[in-house]
PDB file of N, CA and C in Angstrom:
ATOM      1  N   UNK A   1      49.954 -65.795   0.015  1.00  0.00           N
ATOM      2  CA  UNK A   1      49.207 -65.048   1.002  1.00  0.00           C
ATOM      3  C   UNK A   1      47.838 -65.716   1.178  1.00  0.00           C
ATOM      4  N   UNK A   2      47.204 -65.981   1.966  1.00  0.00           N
ATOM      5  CA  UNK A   2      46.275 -66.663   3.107  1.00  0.00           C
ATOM      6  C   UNK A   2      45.217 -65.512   2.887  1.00  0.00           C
ATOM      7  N   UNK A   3      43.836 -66.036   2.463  1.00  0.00           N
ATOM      8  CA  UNK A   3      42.617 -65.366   3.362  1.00  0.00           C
ATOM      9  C   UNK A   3      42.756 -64.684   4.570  1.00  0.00           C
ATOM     10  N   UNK A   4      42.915 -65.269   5.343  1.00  0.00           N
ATOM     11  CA  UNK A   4      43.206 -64.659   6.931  1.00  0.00           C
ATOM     12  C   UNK A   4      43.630 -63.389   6.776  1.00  0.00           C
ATOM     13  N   UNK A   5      44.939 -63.440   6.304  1.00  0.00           N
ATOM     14  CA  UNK A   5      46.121 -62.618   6.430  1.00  0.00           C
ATOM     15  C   UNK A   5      45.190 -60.968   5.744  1.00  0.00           C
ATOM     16  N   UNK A   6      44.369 -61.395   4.919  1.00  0.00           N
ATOM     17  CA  UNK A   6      43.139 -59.924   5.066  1.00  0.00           C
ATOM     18  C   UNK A   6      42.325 -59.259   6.676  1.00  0.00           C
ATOM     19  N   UNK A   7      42.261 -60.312   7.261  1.00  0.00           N
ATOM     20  CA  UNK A   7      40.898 -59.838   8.309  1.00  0.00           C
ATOM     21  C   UNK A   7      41.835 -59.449   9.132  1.00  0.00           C
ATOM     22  N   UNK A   8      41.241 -58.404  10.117  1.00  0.00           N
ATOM     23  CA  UNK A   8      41.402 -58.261  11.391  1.00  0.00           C
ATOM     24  C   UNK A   8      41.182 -58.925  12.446  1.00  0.00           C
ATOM     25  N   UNK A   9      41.578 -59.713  13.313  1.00  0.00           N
ATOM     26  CA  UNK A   9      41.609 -60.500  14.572  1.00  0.00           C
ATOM     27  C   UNK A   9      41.302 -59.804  15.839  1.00  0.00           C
ATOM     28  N   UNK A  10      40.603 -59.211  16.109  1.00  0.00           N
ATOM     29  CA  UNK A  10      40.068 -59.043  17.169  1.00  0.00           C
ATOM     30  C   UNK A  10      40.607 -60.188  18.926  1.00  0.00           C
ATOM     31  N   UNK A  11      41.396 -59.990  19.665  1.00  0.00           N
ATOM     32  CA  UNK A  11      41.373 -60.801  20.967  1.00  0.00           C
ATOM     33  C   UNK A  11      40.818 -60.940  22.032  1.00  0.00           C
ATOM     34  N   UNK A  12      40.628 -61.822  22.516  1.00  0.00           N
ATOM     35  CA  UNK A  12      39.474 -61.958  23.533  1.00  0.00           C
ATOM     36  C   UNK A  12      40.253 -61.562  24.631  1.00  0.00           C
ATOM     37  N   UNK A  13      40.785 -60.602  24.943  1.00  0.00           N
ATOM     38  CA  UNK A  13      41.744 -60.278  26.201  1.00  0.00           C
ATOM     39  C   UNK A  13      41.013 -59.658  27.437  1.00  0.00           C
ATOM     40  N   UNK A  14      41.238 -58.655  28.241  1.00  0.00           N
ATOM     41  CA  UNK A  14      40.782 -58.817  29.612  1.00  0.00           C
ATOM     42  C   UNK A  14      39.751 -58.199  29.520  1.00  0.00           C
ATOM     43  N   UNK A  15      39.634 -57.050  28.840  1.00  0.00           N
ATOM     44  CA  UNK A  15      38.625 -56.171  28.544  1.00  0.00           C
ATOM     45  C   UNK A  15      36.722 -56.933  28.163  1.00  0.00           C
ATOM     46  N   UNK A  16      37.480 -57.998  27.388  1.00  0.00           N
ATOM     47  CA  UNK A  16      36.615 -58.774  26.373  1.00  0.00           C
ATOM     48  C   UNK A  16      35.642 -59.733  27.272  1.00  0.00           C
ATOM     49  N   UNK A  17      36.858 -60.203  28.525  1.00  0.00           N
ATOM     50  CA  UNK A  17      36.502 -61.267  29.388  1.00  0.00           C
ATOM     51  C   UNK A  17      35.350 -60.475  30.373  1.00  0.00           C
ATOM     52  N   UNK A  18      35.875 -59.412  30.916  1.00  0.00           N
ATOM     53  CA  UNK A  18      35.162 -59.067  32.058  1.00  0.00           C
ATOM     54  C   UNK A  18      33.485 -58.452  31.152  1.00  0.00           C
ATOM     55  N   UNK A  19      33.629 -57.749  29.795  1.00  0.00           N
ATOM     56  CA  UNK A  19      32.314 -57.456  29.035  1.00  0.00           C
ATOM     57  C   UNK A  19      31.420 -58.706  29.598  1.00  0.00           C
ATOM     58  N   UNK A  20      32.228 -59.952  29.033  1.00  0.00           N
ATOM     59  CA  UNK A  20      31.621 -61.270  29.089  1.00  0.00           C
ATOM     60  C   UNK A  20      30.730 -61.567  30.075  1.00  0.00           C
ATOM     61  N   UNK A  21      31.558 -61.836  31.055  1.00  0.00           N
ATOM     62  CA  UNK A  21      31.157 -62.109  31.860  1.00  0.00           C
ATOM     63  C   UNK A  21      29.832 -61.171  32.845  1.00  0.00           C
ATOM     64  N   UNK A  22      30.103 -59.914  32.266  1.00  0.00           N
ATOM     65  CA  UNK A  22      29.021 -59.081  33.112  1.00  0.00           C
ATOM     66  C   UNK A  22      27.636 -59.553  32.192  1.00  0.00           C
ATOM     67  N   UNK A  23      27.746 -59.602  30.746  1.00  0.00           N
ATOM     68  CA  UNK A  23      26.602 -59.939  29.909  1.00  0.00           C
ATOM     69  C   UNK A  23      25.988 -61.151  30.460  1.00  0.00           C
ATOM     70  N   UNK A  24      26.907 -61.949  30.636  1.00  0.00           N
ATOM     71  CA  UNK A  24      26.213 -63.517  30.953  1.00  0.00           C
ATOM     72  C   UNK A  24      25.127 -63.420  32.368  1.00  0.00           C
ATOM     73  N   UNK A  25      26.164 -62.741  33.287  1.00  0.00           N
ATOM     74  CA  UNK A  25      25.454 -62.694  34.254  1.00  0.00           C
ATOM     75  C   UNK A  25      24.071 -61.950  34.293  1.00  0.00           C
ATOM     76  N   UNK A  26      23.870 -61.060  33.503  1.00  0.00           N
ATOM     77  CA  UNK A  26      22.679 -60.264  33.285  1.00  0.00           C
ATOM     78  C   UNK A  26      21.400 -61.348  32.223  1.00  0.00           C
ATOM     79  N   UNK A  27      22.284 -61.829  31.469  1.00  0.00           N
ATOM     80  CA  UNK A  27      21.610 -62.342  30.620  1.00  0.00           C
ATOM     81  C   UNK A  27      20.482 -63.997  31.332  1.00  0.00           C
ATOM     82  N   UNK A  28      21.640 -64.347  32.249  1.00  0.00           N
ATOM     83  CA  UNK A  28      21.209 -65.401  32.884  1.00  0.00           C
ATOM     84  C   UNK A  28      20.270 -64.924  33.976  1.00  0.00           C
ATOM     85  N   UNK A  29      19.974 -63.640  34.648  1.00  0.00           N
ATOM     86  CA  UNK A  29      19.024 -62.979  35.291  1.00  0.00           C
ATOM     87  C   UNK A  29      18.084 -63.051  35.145  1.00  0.00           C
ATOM     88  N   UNK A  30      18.000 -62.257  33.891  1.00  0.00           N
ATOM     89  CA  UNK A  30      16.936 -62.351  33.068  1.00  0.00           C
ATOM     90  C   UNK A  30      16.139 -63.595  32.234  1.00  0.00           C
ATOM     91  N   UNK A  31      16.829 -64.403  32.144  1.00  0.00           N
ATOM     92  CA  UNK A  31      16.653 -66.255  31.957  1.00  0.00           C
ATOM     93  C   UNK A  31      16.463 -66.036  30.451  1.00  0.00           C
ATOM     94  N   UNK A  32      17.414 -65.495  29.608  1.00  0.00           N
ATOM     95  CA  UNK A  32      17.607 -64.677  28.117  1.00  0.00           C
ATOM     96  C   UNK A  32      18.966 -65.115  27.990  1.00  0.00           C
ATOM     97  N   UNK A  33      19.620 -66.262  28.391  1.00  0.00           N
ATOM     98  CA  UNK A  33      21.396 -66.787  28.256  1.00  0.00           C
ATOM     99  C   UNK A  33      20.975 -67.184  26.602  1.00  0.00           C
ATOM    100  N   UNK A  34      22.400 -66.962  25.987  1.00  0.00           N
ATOM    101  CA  UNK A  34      22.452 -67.417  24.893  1.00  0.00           C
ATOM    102  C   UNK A  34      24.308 -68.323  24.600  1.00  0.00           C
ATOM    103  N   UNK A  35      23.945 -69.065  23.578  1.00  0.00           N
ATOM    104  CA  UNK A  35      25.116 -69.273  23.435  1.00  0.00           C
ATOM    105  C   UNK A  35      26.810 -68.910  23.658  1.00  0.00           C
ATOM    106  N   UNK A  36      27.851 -70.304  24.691  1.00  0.00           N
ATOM    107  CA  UNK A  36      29.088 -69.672  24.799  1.00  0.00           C
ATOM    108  C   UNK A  36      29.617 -68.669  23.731  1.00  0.00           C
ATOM    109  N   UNK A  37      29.573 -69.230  22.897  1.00  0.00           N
ATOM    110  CA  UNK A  37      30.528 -68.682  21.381  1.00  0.00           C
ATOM    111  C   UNK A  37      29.508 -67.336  21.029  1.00  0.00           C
ATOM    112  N   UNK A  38      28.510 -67.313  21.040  1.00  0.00           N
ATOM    113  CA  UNK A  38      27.568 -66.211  20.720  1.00  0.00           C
ATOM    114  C   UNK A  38      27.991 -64.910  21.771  1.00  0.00           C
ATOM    115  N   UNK A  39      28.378 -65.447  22.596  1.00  0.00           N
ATOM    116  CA  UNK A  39      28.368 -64.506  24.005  1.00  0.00           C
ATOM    117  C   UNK A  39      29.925 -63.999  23.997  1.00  0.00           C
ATOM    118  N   UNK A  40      30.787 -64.645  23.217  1.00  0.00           N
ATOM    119  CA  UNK A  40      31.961 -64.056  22.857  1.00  0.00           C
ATOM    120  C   UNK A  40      32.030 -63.180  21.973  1.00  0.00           C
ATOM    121  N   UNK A  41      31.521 -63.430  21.070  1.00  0.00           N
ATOM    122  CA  UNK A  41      31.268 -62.445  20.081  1.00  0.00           C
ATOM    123  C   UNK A  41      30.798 -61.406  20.106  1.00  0.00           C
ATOM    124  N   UNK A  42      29.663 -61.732  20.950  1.00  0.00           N
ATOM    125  CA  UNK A  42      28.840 -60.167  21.328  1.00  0.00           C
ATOM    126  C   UNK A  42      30.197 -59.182  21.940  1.00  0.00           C
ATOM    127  N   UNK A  43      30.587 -59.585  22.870  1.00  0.00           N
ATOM    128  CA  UNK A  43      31.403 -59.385  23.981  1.00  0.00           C
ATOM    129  C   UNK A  43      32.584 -58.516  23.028  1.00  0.00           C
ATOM    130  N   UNK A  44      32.941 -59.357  22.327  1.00  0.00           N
ATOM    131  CA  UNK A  44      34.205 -58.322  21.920  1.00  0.00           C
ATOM    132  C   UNK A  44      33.662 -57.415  20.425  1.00  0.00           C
ATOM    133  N   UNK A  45      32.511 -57.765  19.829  1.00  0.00           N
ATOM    134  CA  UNK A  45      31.741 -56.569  19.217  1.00  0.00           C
ATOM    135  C   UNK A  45      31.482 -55.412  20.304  1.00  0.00           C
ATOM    136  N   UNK A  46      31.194 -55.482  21.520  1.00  0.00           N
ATOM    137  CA  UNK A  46      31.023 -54.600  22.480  1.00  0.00           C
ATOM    138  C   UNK A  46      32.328 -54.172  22.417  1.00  0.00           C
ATOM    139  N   UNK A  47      33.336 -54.384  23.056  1.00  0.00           N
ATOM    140  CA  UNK A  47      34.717 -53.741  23.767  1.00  0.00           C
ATOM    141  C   UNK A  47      35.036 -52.894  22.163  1.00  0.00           C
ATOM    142  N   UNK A  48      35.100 -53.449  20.964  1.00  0.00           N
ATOM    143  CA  UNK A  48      35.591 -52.752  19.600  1.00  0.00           C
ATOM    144  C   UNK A  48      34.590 -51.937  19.108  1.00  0.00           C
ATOM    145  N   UNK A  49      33.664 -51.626  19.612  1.00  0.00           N
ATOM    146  CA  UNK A  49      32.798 -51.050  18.807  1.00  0.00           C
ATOM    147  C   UNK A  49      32.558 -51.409  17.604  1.00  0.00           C
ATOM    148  N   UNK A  50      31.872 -52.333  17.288  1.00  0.00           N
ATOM    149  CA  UNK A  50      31.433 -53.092  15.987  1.00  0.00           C
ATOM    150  C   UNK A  50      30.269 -53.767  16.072  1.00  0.00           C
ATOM    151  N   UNK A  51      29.532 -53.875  14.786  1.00  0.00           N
ATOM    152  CA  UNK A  51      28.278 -54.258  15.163  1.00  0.00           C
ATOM    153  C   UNK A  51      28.407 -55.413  14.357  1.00  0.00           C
ATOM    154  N   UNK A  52      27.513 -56.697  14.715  1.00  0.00           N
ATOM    155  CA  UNK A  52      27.335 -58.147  14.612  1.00  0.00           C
ATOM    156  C   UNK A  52      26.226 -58.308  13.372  1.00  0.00           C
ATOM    157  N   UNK A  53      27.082 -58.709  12.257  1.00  0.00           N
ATOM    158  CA  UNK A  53      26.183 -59.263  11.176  1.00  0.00           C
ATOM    159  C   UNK A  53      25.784 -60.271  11.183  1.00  0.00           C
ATOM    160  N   UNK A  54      24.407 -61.317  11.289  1.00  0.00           N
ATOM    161  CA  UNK A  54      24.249 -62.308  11.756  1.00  0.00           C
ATOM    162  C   UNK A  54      23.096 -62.486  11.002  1.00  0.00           C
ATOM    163  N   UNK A  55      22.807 -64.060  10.365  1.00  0.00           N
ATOM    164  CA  UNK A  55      21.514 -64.853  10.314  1.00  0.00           C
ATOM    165  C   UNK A  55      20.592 -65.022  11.236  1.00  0.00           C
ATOM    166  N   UNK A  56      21.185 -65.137  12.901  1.00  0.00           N
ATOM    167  CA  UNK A  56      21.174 -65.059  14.335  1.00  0.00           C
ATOM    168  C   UNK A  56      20.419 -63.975  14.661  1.00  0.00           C
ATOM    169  N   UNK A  57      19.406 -63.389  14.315  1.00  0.00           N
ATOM    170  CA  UNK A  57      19.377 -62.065  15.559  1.00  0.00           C
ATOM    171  C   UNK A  57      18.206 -62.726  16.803  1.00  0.00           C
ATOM    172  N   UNK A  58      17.897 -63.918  16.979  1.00  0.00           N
ATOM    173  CA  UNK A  58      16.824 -64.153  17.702  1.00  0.00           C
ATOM    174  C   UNK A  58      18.218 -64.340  19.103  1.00  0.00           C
ATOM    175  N   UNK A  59      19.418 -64.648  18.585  1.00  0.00           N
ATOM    176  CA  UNK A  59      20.445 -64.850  19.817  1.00  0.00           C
ATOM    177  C   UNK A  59      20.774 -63.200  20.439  1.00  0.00           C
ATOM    178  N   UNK A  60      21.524 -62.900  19.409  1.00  0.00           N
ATOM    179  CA  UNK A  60      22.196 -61.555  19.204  1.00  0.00           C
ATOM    180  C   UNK A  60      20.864 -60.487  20.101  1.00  0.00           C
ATOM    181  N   UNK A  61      20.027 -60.424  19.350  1.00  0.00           N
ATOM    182  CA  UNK A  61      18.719 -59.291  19.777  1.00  0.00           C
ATOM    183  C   UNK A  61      18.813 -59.019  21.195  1.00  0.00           C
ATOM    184  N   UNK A  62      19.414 -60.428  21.855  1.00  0.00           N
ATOM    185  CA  UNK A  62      18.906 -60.189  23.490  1.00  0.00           C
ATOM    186  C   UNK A  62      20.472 -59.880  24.515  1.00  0.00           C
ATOM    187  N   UNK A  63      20.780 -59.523  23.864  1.00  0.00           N
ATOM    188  CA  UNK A  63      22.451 -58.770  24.159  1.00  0.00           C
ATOM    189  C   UNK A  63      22.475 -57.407  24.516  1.00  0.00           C
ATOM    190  N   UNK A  64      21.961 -56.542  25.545  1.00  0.00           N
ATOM    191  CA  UNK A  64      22.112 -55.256  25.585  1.00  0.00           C
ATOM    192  C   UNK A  64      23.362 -54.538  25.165  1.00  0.00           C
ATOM    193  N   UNK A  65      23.163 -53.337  24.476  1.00  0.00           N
ATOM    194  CA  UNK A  65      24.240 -52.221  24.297  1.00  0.00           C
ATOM    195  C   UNK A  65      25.089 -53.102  23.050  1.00  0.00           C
ATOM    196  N   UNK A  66      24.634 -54.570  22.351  1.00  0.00           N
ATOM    197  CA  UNK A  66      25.079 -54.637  21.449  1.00  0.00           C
ATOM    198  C   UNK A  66      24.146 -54.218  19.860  1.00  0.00           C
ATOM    199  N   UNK A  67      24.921 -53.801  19.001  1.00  0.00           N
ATOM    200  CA  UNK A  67      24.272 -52.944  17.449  1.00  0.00           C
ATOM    201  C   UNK A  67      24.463 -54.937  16.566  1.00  0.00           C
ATOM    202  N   UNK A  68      23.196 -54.820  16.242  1.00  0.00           N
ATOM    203  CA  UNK A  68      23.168 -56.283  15.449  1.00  0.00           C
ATOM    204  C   UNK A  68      21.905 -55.573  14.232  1.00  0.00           C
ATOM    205  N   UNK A  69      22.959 -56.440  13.368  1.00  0.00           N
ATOM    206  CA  UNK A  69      22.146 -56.376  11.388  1.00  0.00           C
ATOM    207  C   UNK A  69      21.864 -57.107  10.953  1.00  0.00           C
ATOM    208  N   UNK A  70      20.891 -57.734  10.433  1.00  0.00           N
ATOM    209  CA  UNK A  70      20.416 -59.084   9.532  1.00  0.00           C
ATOM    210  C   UNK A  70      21.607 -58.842   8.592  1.00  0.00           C
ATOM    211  N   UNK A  71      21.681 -59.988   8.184  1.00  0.00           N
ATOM    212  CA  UNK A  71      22.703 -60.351   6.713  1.00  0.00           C
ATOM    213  C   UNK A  71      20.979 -60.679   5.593  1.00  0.00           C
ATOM    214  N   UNK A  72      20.926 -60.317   4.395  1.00  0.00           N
ATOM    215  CA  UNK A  72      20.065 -60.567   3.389  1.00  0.00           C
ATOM    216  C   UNK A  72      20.771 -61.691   2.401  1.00  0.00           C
ATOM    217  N   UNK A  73      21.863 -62.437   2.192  1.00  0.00           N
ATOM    218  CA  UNK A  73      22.210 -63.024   1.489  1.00  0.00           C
ATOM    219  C   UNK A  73      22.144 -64.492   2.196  1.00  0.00           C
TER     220      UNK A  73
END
C-alpha cells in the first residue's frame, strides 16, 4: 500500500474550472494574479470547502472567499 492510497484527491472538474476562472479574472482586475498552480488550488479549496495550509500566504492572502493558515513547521 502507497502513501497516496491515504489522501483524498480532490478533481479539478467543472465546478473547480469555472471557480477558476472567475478568481483569475477578478484577481487580474485587481492586478493581484497569482500563480497557475496556486490558483488551482485555491479554486478547488473553494468548491470543497477546505482551507489552504501554506508557507505561501503572501499568494494565498489575495484569493477572496478563500480560508488560508500559516503552517509553523
Amino acid at each position: 500500500m502507497s502513501v497516496v492510497e491515504h489522501w483524498l484527491v480532490l478533481p479539478f472538474d467543472l465546478d473547480v474550472a469555472y471557480v477558476h476562472a472567475r478568481l483569475e479574472s477578478e484577481l487580474v482586475a485587481h492586478g493581484q494574479r497569482i500563480g497557475f498552480c496556486d490558483l488551482i488550488i485555491a479554486a478547488t479549496a473553494i468548491v470543497n470547502q477546505c482551507e489552504v495550509i501554506t508557507h505561501n500566504m503572501r499568494e494565498f492572502q489575495r484569493v477572496p472567499g478563500l480560508t488560508v493558515r500559516s503552517i509553523d513547521w
